[in-house]
N, C-alpha and C. Protein backbone atom coordinates (compact mmCIF):
# COMPACT_ATOMS: atom_id res chain seq x y z
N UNK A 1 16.27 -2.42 34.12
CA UNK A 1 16.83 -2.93 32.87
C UNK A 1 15.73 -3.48 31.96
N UNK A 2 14.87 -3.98 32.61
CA UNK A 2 13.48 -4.60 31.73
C UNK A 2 13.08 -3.44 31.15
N UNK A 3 12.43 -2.12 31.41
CA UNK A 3 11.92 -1.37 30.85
C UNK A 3 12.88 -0.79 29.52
N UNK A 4 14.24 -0.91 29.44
CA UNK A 4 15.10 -0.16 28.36
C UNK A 4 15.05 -2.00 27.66
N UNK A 5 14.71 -2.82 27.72
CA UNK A 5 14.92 -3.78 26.77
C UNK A 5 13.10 -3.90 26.08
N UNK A 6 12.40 -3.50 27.09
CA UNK A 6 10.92 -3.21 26.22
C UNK A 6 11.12 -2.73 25.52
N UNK A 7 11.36 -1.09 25.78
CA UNK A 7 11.73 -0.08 24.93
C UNK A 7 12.70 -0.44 23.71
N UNK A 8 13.46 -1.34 23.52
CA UNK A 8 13.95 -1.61 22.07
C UNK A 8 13.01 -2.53 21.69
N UNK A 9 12.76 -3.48 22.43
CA UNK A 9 11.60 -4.25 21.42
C UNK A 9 10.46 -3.27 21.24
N UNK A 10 9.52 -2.48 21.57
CA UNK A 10 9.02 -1.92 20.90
C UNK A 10 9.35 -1.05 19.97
N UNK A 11 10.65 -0.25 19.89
CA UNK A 11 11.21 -0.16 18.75
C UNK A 11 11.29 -0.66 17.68
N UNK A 12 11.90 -1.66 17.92
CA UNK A 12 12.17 -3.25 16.91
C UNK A 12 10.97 -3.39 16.41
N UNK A 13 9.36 -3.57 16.90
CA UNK A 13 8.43 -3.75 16.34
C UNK A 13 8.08 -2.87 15.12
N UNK A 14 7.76 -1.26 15.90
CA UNK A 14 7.59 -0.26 15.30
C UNK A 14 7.91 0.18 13.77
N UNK A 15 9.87 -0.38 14.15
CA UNK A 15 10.18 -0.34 12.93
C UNK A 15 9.85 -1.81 11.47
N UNK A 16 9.80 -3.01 11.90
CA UNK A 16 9.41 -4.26 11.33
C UNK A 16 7.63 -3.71 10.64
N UNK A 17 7.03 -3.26 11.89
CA UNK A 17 5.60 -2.78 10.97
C UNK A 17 5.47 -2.06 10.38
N UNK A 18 6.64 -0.63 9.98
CA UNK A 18 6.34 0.02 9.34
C UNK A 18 6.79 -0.18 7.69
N UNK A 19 7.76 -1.15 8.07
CA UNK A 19 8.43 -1.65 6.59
C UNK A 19 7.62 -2.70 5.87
N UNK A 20 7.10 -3.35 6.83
CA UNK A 20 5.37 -4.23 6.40
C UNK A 20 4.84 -2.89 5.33
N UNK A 21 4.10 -1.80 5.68
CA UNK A 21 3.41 -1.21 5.20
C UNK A 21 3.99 -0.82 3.96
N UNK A 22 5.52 -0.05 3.64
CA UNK A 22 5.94 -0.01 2.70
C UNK A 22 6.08 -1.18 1.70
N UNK A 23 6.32 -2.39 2.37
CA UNK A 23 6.89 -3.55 1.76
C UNK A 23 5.01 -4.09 0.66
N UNK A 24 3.82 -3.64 1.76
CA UNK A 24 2.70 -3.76 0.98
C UNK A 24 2.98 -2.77 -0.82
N UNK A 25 2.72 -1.87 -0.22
CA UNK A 25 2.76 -0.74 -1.39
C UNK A 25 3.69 -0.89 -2.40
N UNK A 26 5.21 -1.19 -2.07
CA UNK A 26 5.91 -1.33 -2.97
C UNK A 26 5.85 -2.58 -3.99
N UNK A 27 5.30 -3.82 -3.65
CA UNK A 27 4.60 -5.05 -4.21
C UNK A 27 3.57 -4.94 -4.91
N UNK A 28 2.92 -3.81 -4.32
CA UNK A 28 1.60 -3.29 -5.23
C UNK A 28 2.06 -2.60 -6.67
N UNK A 29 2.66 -1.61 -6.29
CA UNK A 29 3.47 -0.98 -7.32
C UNK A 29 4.34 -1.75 -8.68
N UNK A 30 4.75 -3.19 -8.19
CA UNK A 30 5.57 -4.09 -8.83
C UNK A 30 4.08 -4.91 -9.39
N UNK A 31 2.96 -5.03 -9.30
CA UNK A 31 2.34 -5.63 -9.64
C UNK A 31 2.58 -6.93 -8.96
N UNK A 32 3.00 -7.37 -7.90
CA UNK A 32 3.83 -8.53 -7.06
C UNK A 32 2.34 -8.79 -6.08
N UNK A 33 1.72 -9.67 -6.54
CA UNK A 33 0.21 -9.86 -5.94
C UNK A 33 0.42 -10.56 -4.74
N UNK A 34 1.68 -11.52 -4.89
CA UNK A 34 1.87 -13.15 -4.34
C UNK A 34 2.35 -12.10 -2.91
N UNK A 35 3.36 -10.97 -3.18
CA UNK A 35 4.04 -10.25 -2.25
C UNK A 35 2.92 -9.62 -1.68
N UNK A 36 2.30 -8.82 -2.30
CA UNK A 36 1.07 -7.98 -1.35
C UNK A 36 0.49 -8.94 -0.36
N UNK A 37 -0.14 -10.40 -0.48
CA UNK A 37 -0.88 -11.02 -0.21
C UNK A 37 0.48 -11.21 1.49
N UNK A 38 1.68 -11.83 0.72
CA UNK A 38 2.49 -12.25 2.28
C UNK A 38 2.46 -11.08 3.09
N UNK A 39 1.79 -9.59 2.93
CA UNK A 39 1.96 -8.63 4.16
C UNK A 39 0.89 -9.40 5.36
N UNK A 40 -0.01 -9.91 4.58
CA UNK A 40 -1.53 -10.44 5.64
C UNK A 40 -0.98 -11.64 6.11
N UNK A 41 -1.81 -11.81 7.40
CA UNK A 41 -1.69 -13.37 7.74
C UNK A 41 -1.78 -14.28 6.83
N UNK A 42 -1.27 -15.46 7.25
CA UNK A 42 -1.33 -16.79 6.64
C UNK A 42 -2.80 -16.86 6.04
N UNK A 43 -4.06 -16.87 6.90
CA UNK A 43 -5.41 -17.55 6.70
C UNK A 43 -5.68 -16.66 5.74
N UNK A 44 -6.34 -17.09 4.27
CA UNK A 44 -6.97 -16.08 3.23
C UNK A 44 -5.88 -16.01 2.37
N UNK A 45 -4.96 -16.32 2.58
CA UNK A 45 -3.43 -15.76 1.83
C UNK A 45 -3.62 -15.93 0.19
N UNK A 46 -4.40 -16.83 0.01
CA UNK A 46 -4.21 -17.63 -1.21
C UNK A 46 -5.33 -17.08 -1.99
N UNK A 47 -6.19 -16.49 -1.31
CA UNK A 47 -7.51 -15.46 -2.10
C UNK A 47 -7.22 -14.37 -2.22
N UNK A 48 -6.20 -13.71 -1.43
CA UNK A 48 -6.17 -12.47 -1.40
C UNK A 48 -4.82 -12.54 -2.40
N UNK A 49 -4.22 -13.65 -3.47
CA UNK A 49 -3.14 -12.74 -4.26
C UNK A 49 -4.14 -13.24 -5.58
N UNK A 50 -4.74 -13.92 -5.41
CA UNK A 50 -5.90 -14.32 -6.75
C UNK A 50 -6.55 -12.95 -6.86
N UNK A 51 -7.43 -12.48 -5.71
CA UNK A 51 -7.94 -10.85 -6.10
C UNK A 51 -6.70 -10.03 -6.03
N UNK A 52 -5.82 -10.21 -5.81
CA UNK A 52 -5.62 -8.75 -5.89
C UNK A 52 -4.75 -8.58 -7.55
N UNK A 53 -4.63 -9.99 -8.06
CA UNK A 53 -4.09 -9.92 -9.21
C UNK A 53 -5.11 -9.47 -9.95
N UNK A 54 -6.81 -9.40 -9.89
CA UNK A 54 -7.38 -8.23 -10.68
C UNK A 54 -7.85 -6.88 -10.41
N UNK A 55 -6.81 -6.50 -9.26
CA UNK A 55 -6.90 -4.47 -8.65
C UNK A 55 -7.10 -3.82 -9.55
N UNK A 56 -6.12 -4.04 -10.84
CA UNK A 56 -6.56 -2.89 -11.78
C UNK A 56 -7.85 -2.99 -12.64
N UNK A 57 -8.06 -4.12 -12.93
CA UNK A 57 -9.62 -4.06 -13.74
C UNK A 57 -10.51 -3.48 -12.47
N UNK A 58 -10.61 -4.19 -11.66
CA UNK A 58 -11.72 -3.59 -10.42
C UNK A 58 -11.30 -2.12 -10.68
N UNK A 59 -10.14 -1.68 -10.18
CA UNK A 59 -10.21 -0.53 -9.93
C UNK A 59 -10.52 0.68 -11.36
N UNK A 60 -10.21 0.30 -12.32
CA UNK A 60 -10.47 0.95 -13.36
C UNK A 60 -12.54 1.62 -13.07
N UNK A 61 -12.61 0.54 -12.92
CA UNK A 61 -14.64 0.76 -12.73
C UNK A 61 -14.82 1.78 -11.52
N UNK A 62 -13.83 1.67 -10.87
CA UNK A 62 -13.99 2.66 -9.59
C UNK A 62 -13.40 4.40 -9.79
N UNK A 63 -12.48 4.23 -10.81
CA UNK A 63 -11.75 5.68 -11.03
C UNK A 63 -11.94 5.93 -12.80
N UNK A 64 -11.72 7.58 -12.92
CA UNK A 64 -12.39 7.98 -14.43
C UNK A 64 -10.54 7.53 -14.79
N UNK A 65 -10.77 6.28 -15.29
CA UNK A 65 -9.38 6.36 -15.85
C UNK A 65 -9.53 4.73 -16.65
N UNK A 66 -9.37 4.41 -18.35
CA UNK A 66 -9.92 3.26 -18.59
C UNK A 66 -8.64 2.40 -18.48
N UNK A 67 -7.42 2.39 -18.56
CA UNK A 67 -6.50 1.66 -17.92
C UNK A 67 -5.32 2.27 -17.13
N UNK A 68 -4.70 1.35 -16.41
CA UNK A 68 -3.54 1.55 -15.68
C UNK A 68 -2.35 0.90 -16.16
N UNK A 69 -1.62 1.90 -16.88
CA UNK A 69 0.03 1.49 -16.70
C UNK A 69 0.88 1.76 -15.71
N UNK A 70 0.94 2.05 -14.79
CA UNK A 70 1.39 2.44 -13.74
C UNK A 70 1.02 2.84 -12.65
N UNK A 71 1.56 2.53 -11.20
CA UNK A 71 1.20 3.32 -9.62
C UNK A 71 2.53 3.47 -8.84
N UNK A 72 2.15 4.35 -7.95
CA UNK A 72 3.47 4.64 -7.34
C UNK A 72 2.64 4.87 -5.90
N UNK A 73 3.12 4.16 -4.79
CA UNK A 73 2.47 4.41 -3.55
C UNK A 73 3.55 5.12 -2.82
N UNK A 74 3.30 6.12 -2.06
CA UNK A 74 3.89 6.72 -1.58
C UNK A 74 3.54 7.07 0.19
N UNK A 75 3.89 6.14 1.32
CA UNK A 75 3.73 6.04 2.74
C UNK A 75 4.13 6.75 3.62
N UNK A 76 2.86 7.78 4.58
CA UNK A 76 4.04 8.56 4.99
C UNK A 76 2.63 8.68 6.84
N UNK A 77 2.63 9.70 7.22
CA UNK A 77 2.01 9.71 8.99
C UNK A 77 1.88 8.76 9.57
N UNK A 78 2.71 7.38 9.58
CA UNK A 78 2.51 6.58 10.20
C UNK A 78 2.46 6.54 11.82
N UNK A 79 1.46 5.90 12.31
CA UNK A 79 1.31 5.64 13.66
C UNK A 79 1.10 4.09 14.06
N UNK A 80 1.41 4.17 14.58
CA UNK A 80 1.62 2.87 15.26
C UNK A 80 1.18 2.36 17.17
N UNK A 81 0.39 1.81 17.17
CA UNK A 81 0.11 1.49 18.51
C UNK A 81 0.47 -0.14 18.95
N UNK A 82 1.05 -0.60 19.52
CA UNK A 82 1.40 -1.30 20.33
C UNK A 82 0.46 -1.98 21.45
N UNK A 83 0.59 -3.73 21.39
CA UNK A 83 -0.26 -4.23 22.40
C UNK A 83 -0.03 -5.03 22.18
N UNK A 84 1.14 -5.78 23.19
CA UNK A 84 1.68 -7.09 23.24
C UNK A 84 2.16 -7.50 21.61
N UNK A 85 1.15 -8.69 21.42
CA UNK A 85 1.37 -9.18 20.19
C UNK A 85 0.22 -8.85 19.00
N UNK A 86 -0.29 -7.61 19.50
CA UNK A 86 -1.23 -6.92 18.43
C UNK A 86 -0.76 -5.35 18.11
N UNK A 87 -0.97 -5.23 17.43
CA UNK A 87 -0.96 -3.42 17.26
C UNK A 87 -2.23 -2.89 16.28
N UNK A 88 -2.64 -1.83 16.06
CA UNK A 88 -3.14 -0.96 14.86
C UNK A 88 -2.56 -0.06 14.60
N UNK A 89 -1.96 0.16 13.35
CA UNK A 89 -1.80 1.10 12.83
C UNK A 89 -2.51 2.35 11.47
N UNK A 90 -2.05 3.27 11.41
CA UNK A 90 -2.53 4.58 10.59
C UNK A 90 -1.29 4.87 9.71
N UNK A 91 -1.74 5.16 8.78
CA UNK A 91 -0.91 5.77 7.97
C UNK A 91 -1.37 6.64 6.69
N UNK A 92 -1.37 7.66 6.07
CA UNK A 92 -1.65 8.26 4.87
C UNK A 92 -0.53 7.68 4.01
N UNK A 93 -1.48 7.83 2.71
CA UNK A 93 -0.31 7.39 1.14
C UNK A 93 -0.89 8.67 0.06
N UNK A 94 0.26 8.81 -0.50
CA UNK A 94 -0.50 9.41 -2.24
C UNK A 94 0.12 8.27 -2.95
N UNK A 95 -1.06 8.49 -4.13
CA UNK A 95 -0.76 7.08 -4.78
C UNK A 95 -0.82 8.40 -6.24
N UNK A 96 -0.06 7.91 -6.96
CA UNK A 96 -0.07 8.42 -8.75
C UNK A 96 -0.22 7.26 -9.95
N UNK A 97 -1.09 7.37 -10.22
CA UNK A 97 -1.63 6.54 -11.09
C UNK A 97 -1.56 7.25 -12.83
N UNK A 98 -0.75 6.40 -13.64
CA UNK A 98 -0.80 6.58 -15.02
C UNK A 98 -1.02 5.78 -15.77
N UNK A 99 -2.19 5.99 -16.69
CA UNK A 99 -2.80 5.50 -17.82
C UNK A 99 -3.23 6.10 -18.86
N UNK A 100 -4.68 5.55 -19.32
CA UNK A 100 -5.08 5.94 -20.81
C UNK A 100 -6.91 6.53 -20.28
N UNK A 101 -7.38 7.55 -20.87
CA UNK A 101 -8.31 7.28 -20.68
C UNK A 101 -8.83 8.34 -22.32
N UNK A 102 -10.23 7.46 -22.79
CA UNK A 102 -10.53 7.61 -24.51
C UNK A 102 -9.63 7.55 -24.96
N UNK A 103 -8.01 6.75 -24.95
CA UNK A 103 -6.94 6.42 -25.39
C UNK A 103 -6.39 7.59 -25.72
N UNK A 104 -6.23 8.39 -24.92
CA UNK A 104 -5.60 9.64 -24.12
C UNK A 104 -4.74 9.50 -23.26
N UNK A 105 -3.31 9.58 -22.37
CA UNK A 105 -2.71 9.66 -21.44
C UNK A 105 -3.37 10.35 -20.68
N UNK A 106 -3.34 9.52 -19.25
CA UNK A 106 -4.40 10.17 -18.20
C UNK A 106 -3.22 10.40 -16.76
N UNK A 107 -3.74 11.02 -15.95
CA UNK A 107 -2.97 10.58 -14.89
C UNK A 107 -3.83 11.18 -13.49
N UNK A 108 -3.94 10.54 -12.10
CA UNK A 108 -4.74 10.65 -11.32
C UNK A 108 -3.73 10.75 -10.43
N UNK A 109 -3.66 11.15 -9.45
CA UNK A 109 -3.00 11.29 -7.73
C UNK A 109 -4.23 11.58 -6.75
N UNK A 110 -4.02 10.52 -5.69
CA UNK A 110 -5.04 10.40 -4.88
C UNK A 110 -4.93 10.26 -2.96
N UNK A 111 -5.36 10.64 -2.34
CA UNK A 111 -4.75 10.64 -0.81
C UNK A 111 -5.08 9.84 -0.52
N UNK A 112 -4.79 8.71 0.17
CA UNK A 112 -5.86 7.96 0.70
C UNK A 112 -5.22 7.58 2.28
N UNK A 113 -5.76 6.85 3.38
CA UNK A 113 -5.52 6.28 4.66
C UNK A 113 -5.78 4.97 4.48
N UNK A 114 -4.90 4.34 4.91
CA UNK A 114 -4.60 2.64 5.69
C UNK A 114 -5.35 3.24 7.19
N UNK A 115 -5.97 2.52 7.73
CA UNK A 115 -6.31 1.80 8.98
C UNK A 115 -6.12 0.18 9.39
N UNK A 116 -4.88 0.08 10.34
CA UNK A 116 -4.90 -2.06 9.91
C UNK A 116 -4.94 -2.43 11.76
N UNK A 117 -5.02 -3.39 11.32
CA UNK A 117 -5.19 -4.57 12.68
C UNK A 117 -4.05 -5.18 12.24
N UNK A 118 -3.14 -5.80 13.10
CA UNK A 118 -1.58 -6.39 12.85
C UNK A 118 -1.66 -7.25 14.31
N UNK A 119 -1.22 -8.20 13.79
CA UNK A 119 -0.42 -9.80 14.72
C UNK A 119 0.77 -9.78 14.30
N UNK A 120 1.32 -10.49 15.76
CA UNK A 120 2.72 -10.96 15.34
C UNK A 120 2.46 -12.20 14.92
N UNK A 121 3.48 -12.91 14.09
CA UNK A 121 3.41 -14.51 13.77
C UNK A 121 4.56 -14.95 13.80
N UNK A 122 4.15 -16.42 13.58
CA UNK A 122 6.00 -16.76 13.21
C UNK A 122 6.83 -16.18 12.35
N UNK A 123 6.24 -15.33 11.29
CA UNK A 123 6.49 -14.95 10.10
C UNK A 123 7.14 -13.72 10.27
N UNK A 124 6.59 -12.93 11.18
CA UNK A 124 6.58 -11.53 11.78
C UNK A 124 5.40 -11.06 11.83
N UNK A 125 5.40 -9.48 12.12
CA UNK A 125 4.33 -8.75 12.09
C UNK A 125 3.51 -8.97 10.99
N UNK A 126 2.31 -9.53 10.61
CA UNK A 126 0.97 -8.91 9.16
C UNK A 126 0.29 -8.92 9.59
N UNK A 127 -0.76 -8.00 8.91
CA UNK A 127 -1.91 -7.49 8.68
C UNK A 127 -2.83 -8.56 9.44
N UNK A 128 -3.79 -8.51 9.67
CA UNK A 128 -5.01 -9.02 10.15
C UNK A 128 -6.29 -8.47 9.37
N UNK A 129 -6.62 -6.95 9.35
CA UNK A 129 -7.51 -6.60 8.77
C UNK A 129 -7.08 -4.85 8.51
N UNK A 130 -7.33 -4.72 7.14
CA UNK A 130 -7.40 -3.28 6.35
C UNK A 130 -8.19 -2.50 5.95
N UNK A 131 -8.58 -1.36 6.59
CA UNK A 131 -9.68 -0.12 6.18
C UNK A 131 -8.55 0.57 5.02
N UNK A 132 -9.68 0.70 4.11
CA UNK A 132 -8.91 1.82 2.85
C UNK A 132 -10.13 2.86 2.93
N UNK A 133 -9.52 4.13 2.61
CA UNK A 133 -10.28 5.15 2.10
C UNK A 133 -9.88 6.21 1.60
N UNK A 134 -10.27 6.63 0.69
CA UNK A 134 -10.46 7.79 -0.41
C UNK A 134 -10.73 9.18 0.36
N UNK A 135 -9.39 10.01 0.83
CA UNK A 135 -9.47 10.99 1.06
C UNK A 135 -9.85 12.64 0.08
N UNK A 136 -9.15 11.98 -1.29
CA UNK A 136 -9.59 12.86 -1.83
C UNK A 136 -8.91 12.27 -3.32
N UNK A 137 -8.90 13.40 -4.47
CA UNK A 137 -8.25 12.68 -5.85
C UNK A 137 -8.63 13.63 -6.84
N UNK A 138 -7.38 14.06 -7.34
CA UNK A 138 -7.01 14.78 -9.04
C UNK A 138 -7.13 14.05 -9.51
N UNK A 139 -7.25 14.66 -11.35
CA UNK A 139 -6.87 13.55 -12.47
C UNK A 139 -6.47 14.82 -13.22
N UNK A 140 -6.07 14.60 -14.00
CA UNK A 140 -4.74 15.66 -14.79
C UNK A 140 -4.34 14.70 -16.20
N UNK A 141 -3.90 15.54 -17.24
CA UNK A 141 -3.19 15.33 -18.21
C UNK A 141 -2.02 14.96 -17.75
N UNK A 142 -0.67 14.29 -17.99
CA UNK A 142 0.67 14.21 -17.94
C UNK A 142 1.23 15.03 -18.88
N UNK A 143 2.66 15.34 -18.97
CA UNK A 143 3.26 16.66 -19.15
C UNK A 143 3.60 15.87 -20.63
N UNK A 144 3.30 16.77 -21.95
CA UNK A 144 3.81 15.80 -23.01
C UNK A 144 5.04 15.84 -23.13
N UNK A 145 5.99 14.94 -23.51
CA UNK A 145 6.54 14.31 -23.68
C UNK A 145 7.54 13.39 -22.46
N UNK A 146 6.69 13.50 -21.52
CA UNK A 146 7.31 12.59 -20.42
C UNK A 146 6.65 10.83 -20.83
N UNK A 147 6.84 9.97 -20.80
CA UNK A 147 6.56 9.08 -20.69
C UNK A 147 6.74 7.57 -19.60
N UNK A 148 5.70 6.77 -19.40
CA UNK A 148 5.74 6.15 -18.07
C UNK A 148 7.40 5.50 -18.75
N UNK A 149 7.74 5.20 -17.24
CA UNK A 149 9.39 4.38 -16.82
C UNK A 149 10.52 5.69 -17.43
N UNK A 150 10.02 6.29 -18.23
CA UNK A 150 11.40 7.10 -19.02
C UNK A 150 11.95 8.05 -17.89
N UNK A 151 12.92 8.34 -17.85
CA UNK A 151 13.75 8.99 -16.55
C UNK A 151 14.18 10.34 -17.41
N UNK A 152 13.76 11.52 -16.39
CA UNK A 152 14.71 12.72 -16.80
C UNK A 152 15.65 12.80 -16.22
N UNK A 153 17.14 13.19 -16.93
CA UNK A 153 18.08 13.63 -16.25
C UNK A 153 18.06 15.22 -16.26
C-alpha cells in the first residue's frame, strides 16, 4: 500500500511542478514580476522581482528588436525528476515576442530550454536555481493588419 500512496504523491508533485513552470511564464507574460519572483524560493525573492521588472530593457540589448509590447510563453517537454524533497526539471518553451523595431512592427519567436533545481517548502514546490538558453530564434514582420491584443474571429 506504501508504494501506490508514493506513487500519487509523486504524481501530486509532478503535477504542482509543472504548473510552477507554467505559473512562471504566464506572470512573465502578464508582466507580473512580484508573481515570477514567488515561483523561486523565499531567499533573493525581493531582488529577483526588482530585476525582473527590467527583462524587457535588458532584453531589448540582447535581441534585434528596440521594444517589446508583448510575449507569449509557451511550455511544453517537460521532465521532471524526483528526489525526496528536491527535483530538476527540463522543459522547452517558444516564446513570441511583439514589438517595434526602427519604429517598424517587429516580431521574433524563439526556442529556448529551462533547466531548474526545485525544493519543496512550506509554500510548495520553487525554483532554487534556473539555466536559460537560446536554442534558436526568427524575427519576421507581423501580418499587416493584425494588431497586438486584437482577436480574429
Amino acid at each position: 500500500m506504501a508504494d501506490v500512496q508514493q506513487q500519487i504523491q509523486d504524481l501530486l508533485d509532478r503535477d504542482e511542478i509543472e504548473r510552477l513552470l507554467i505559473r512562471y511564464c504566464n506572470t512573465n507574460d502578464a508582466d507580473d514580476w512580484a508573481g515570477m519572483a514567488s515561483c523561486y524560493v523565499e531567499e533573493g525573492r525581493e531582488a529577483r522581482t526588482e530585476g525582473f521588472s527590467k527583462i524587457r530593457d535588458i532584453a531589448t540589448t540582447m535581441m534585434p528588436i528596440d521594444h517589446i509590447d508583448h510575449e507569449q510563453h509557451i511550455v511544453s517537454n517537460v521532465e521532471i525528476t524526483l528526489d525526496g524533497d528536491t527535483a530538476s526539471s527540463f522543459c522547452a518553451a517558444r516564446v513570441y515576442i511583439v514589438g517595434t523595431l526602427a519604429d517598424e512592427p517587429h516580431f521574433l519567436m524563439r526556442g529556448i530550454t529551462y533547466k531548474d533545481k526545485l525544493v519543496r517548502t512550506s509554500e510548495g514546490w520553487r525554483i532554487s536555481e534556473r539555466a536559460h538558453h537560446l536554442e534558436w530564434m526568427i524575427e519576421s514582420k507581423p501580418v499587416e493588419g493584425a494588431q497586438v491584443g486584437e482577436r480574429i474571429r
